[in-house]
Protein backbone atom coordinates (compact mmCIF):
# COMPACT_ATOMS: atom_id res chain seq x y z
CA UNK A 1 -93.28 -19.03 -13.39
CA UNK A 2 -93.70 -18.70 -9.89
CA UNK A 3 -94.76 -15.17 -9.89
CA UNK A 4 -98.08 -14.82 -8.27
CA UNK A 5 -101.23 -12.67 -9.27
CA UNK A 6 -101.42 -9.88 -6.55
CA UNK A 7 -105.29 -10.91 -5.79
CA UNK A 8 -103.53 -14.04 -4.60
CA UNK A 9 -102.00 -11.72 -1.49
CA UNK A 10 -104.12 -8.76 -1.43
CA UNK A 11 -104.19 -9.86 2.29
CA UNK A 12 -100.72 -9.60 2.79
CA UNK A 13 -100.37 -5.93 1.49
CA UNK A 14 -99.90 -3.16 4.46
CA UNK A 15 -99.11 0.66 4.23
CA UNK A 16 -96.08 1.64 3.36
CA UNK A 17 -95.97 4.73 6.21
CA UNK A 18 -97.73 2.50 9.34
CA UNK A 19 -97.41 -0.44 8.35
CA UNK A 20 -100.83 -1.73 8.74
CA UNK A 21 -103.40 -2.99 6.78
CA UNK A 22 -105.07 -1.57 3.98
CA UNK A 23 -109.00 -1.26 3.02
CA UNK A 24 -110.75 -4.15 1.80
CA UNK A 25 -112.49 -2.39 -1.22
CA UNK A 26 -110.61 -0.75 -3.97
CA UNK A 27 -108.97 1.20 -5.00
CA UNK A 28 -106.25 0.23 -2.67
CA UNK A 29 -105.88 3.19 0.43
CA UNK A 30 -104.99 2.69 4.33
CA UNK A 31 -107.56 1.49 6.07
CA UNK A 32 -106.49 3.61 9.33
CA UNK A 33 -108.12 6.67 9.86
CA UNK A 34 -104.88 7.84 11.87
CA UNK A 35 -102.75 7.57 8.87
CA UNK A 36 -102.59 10.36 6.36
CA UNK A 37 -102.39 8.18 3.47
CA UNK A 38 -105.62 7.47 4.10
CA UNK A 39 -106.73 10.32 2.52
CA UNK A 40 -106.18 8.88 -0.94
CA UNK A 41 -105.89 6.03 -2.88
CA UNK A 42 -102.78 4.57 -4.08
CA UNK A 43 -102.19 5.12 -7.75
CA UNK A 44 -102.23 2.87 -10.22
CA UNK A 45 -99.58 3.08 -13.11
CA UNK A 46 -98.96 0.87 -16.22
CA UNK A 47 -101.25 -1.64 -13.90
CA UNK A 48 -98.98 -1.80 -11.00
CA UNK A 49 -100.09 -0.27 -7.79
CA UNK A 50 -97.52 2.77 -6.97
CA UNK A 51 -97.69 1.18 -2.47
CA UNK A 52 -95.25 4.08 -1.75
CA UNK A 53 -94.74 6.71 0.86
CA UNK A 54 -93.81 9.48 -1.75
CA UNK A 55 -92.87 11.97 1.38
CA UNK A 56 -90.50 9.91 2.30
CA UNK A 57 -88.74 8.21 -0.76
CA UNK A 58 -87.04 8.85 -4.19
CA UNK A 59 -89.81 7.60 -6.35
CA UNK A 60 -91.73 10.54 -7.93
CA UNK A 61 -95.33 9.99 -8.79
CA UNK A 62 -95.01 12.72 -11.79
CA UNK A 63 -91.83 11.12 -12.87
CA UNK A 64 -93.99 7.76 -12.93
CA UNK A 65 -96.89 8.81 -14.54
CA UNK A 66 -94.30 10.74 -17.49
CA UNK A 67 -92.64 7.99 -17.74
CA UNK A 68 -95.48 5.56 -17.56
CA UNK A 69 -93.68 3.87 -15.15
CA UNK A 70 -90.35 3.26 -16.56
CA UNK A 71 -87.03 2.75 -14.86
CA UNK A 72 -85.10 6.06 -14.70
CA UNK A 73 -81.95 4.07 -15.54
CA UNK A 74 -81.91 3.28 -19.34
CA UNK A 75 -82.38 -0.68 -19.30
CA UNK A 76 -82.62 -0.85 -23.25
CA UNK A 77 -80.07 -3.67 -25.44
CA UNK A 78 -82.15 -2.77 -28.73
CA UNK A 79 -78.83 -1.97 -30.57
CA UNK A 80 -75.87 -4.00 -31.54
CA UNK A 81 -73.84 -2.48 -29.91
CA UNK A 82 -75.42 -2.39 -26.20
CA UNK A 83 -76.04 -6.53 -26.88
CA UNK A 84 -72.81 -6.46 -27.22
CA UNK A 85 -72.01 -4.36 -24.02
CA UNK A 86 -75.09 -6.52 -22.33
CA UNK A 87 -72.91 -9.64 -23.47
CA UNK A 88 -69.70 -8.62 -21.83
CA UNK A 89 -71.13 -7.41 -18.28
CA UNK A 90 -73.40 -10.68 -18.11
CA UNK A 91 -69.76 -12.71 -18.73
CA UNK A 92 -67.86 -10.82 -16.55
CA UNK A 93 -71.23 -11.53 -13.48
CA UNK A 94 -71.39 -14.79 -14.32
CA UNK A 95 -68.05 -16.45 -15.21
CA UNK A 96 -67.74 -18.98 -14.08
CA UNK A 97 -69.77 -18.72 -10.57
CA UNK A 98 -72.89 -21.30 -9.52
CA UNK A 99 -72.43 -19.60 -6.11
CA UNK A 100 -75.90 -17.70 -6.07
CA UNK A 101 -77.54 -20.82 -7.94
CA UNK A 102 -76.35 -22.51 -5.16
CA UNK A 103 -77.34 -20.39 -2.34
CA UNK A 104 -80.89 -20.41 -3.77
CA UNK A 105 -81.25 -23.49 -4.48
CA UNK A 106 -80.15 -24.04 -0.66
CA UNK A 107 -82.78 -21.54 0.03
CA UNK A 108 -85.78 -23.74 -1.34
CA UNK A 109 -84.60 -26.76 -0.20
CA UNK A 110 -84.88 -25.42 3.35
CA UNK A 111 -88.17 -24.02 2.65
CA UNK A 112 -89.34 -26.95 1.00
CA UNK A 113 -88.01 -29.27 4.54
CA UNK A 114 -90.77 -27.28 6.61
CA UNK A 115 -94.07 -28.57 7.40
CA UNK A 116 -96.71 -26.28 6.37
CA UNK A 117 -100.19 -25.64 5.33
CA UNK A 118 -99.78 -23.13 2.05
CA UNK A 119 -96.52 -22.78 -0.04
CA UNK A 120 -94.71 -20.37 1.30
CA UNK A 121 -93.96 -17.11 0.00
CA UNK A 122 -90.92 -15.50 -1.22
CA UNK A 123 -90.12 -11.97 -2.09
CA UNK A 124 -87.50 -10.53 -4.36
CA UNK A 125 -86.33 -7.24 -3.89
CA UNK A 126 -85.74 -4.87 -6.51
CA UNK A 127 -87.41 -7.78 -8.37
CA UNK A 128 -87.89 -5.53 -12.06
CA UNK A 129 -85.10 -7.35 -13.84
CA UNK A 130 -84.41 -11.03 -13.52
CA UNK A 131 -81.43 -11.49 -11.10
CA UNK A 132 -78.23 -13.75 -12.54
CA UNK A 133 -78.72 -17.74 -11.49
CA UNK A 134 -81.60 -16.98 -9.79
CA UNK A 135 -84.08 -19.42 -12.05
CA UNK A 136 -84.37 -22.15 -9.84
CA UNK A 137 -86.62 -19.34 -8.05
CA UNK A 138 -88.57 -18.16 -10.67
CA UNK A 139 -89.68 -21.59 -11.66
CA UNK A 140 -90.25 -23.25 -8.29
CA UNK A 141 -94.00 -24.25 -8.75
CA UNK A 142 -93.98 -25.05 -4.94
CA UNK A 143 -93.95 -21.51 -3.66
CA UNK A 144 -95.53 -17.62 -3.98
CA UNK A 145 -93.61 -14.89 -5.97
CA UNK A 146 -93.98 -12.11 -4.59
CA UNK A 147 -91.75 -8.70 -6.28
CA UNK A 148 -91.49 -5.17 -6.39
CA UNK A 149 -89.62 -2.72 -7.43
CA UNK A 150 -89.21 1.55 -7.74
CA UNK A 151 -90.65 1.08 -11.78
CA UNK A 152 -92.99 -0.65 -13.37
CA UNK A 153 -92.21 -4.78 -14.66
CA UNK A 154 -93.67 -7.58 -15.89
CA UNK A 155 -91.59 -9.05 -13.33
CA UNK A 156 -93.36 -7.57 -10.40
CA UNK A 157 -96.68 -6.89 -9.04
CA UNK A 158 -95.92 -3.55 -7.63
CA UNK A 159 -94.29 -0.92 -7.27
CA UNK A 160 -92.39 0.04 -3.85
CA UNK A 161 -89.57 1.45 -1.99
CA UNK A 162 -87.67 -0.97 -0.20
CA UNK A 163 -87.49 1.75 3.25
CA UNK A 164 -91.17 0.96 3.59
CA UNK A 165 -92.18 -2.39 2.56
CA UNK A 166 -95.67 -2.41 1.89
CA UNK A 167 -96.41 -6.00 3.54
CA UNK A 168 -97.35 -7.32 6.93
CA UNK A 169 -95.22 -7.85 9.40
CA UNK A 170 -94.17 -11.66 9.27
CA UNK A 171 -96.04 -12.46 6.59
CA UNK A 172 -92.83 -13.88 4.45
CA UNK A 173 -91.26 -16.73 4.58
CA UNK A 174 -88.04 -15.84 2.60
CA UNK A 175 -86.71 -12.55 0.70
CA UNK A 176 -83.77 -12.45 -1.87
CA UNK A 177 -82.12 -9.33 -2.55
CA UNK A 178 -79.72 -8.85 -5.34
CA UNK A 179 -77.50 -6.06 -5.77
CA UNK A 180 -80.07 -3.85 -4.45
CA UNK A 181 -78.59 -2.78 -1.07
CA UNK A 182 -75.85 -0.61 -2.73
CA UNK A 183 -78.89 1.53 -4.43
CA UNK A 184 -80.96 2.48 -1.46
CA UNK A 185 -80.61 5.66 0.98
CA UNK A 186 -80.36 3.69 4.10
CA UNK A 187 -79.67 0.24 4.21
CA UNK A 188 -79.19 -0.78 7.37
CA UNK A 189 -83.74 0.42 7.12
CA UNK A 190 -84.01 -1.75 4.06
CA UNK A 191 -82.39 -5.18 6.38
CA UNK A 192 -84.99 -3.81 9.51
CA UNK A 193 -87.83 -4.17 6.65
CA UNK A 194 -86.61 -7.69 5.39
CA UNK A 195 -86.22 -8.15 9.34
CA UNK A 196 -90.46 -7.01 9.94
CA UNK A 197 -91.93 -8.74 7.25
CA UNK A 198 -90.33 -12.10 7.68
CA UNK A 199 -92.00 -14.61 9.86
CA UNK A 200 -90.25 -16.66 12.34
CA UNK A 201 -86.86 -18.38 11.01
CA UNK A 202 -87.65 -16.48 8.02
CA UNK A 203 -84.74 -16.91 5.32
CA UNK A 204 -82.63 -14.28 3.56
CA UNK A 205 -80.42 -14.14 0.65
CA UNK A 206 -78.99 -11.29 -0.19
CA UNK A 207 -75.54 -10.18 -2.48
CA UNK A 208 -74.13 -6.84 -2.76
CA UNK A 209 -70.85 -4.95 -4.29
CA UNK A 210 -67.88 -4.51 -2.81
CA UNK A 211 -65.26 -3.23 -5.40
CA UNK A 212 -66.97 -1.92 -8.12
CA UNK A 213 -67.19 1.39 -10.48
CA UNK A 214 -70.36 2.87 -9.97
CA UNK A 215 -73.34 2.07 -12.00
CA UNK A 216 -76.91 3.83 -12.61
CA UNK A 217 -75.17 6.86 -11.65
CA UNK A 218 -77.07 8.99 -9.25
CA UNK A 219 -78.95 5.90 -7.77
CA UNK A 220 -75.66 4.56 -6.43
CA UNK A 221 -75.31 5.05 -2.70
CA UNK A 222 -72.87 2.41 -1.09
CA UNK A 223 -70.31 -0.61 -0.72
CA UNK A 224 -69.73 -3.55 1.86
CA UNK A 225 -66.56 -5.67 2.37
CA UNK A 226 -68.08 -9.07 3.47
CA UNK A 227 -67.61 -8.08 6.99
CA UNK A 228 -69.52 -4.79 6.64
CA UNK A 229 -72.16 -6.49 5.07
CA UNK A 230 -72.48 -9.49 7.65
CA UNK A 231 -72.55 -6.42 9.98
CA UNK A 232 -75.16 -5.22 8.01
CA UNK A 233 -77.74 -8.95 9.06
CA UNK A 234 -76.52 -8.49 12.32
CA UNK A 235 -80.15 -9.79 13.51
CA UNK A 236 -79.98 -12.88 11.36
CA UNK A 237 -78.10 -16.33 12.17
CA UNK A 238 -75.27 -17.07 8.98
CA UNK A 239 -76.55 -20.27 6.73
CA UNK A 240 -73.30 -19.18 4.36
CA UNK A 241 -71.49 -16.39 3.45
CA UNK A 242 -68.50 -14.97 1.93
CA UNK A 243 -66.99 -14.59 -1.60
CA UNK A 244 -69.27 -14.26 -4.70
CA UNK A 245 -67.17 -13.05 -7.13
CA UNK A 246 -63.42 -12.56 -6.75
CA UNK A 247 -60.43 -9.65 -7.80
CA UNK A 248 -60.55 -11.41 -11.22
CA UNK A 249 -63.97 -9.64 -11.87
CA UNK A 250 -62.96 -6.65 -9.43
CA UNK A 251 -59.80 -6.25 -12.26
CA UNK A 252 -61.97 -6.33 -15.10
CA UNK A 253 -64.68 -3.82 -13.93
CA UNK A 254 -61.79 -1.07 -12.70
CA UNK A 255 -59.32 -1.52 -15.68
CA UNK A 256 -62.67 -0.58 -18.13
CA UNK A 257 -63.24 2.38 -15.84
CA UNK A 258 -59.58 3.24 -15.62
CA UNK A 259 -59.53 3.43 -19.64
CA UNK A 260 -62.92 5.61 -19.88
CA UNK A 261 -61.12 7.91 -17.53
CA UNK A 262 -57.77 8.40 -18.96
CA UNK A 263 -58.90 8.41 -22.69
CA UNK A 264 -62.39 10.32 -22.18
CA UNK A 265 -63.91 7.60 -24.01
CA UNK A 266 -66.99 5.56 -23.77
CA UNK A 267 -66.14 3.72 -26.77
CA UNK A 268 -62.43 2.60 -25.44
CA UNK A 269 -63.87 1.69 -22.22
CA UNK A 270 -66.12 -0.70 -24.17
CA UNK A 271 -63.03 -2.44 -26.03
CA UNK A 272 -61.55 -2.84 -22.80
CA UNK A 273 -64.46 -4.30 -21.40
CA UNK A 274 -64.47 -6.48 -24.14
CA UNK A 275 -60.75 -7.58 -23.99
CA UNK A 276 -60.72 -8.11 -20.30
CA UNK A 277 -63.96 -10.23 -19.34
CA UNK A 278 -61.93 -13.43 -19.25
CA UNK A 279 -60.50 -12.66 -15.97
CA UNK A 280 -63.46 -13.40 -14.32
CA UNK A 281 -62.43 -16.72 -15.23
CA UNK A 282 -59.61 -16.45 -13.10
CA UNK A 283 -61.15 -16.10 -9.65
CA UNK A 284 -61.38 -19.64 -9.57
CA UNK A 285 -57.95 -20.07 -9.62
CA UNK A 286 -57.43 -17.25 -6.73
CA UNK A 287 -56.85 -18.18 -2.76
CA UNK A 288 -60.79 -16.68 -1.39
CA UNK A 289 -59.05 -15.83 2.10
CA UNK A 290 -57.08 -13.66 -0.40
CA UNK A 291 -59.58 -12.55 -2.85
CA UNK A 292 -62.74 -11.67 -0.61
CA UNK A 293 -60.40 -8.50 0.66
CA UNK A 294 -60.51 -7.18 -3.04
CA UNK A 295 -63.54 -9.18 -3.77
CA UNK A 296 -66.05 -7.24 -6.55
CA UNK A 297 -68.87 -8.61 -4.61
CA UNK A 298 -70.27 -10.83 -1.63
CA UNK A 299 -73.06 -12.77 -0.48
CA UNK A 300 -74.73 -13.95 2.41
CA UNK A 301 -77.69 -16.42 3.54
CA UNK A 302 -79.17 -16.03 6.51
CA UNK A 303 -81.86 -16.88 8.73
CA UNK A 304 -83.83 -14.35 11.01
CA UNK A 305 -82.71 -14.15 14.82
CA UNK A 306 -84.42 -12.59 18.06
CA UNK A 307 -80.95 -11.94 19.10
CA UNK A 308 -78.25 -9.29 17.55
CA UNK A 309 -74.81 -10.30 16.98
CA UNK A 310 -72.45 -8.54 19.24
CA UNK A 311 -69.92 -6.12 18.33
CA UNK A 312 -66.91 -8.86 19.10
CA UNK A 313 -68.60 -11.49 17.07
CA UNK A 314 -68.77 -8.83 14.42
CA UNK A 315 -65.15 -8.42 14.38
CA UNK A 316 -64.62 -12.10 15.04
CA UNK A 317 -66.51 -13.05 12.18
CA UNK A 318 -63.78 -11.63 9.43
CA UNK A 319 -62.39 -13.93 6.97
CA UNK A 320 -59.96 -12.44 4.98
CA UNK A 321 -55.79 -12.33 4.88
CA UNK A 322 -55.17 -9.83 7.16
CA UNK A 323 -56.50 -11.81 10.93
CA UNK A 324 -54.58 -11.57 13.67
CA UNK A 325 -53.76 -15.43 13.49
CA UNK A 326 -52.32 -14.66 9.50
CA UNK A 327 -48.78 -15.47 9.12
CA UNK A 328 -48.52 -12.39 7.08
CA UNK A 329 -50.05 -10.15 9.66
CA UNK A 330 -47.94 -11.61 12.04
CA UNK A 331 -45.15 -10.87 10.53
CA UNK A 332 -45.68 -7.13 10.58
């Protein structure tokens, strides 16, 4: 696995509230007397340095340390029945789509076709769980894994908020961000992080929802149609973006949702889960131009820019049914 001891980029690691570097010895603190968190060290829980700004985030330290660093969403498929559940969300992500395998696999290849001295490094946000098709990335022996999330993982190295990314400016070469953006406070913050702490031409993949139910409940903030969420990288040149997965997968999420609301049961919304997963299957079948409007989610890979998109090429940028130049629209 790619995934990197943290001694291997202690360097790299800045505060999370000035964003500069921290002290040399340990434990791990802010090295600048200016800063008020460097008044006390960082703590440590379940081995994973806690590299947050707790004044100004979500993440509790006493909810850490009860916890012992656990997610506050239940993650758990220990029972039949949630493998089950597990089974029929993964096949209604993943059917049939080889978009994001694609997309990364773009993503080293690009990496890979620059001259330079170390292997670059690459961080995942919100990095706790495995994201889908991303294991190209995880077993790339040619580059640094670098991941965090708001709990505790074998999957990542620390734990942060992604407001104040606890790394120094330009000191990444790429970040990937899956379904993450829809979960924080203040995204358009989160993209100025990924912005600071990638060096020059530094890539970008992220993916985010557009139409779907809500899920982990109070940690659920937001939604972008593909044009809100190329708005969202205005600072970044487009590699490729667009559709990820279509109204097939859209249909399947809502209809489940539409059952646990009429019927007032969890249990029926599972059967319907069950018996509609296939139509993910459909959205190859579906005209994109068409779909992405109703699209359950989008992606985009990008590569960091000194200039901003303007607002025109923001509007200009839209690829769905309903441009001016449509048939359809013009028809109205």
């Amino acid at each position: 696995m790619a995934l990197v001891d943290i001694t291997e980029f202690r360097h790299l690691l800045a505060c999370p509230r000035c964003r500069r570097p921290l002290a040399c010895e340990e434990p791990l603190r802010c090295a600048q007397a200016d800063c008020e968190l460097s008044q006390r060290a960082f703590a440590v829980i379940s081995g994973k340095p806690v590299l947050v700004d707790l004044e100004a985030s979500v993440i509790s330290l006493d909810q850490l340390r009860a916890s012992n660093g656990a997610s506050p969403i239940e993650r758990s498929s220990a029972s039949r029945i949630r493998r089950l559940h597990r089974w029929a969300i993964t096949r209604t992500a993943e059917a049939p789509n080889d978009v994001t395998a694609a997309q990364v696999q773009r993503l080293l290849r690009i990496l890979r076709s620059r001259p330079s001295p170390s292997r670059p490094s690459v961080l995942v946000i919100g990095g706790g769980a495995m994201g889908h098709q991303v294991d190209d990335l995880y077993e790339a022996n040619d580059v640094n894994l670098i991941s965090f999330d708001i709990y505790a993982s074998p999957l990542s190295q620390f734990i942060a908020d992604a407001h104040g990314i606890p790394l120094a400016t330009g000191s990444i070469d790429a970040v990937v961000i899956q379904a993450v953006l829809e979960h924080v406070l203040e995204p358009w913050k989160v993209v100025d992080e990924i912005h600071r702490v990638l060096g020059d031409d530094g890539l970008v993949y992220s993916d985010t929802p557009f139409l779907q139910p809500v899920h982990e409940g109070p940690y659920d903030f937001t939604r972008f149609t593909d044009s809100g969420h190329r708005a969202l990288f205005k600072r970044f040149t487009i590699i490729d973006s667009g559709l990820l997965r279509g109204s097939g997968t859209t249909l399947s999420w809502v209809f489940a949702d539409f059952v646990r609301a009429l019927t007032r049961s969890r249990a029926l919304a599972f059967v319907a889960r069950l018996g509609t997963f296939w139509m993910s299957y459909l959205n190859r079948c579906l005209d994109p131009r068409k779909s992405i409007d109703s699209a359950s989610s989008v992606f985009l890979l990008g590569q960091k820019s000194d200039s901003s998109a303007s607002p025109r090429e923001l509007v200009e940028y839209y690829k769905g049914d309903q441009a001016a130049s449509s048939p359809d629209v013009a028809d109205r």
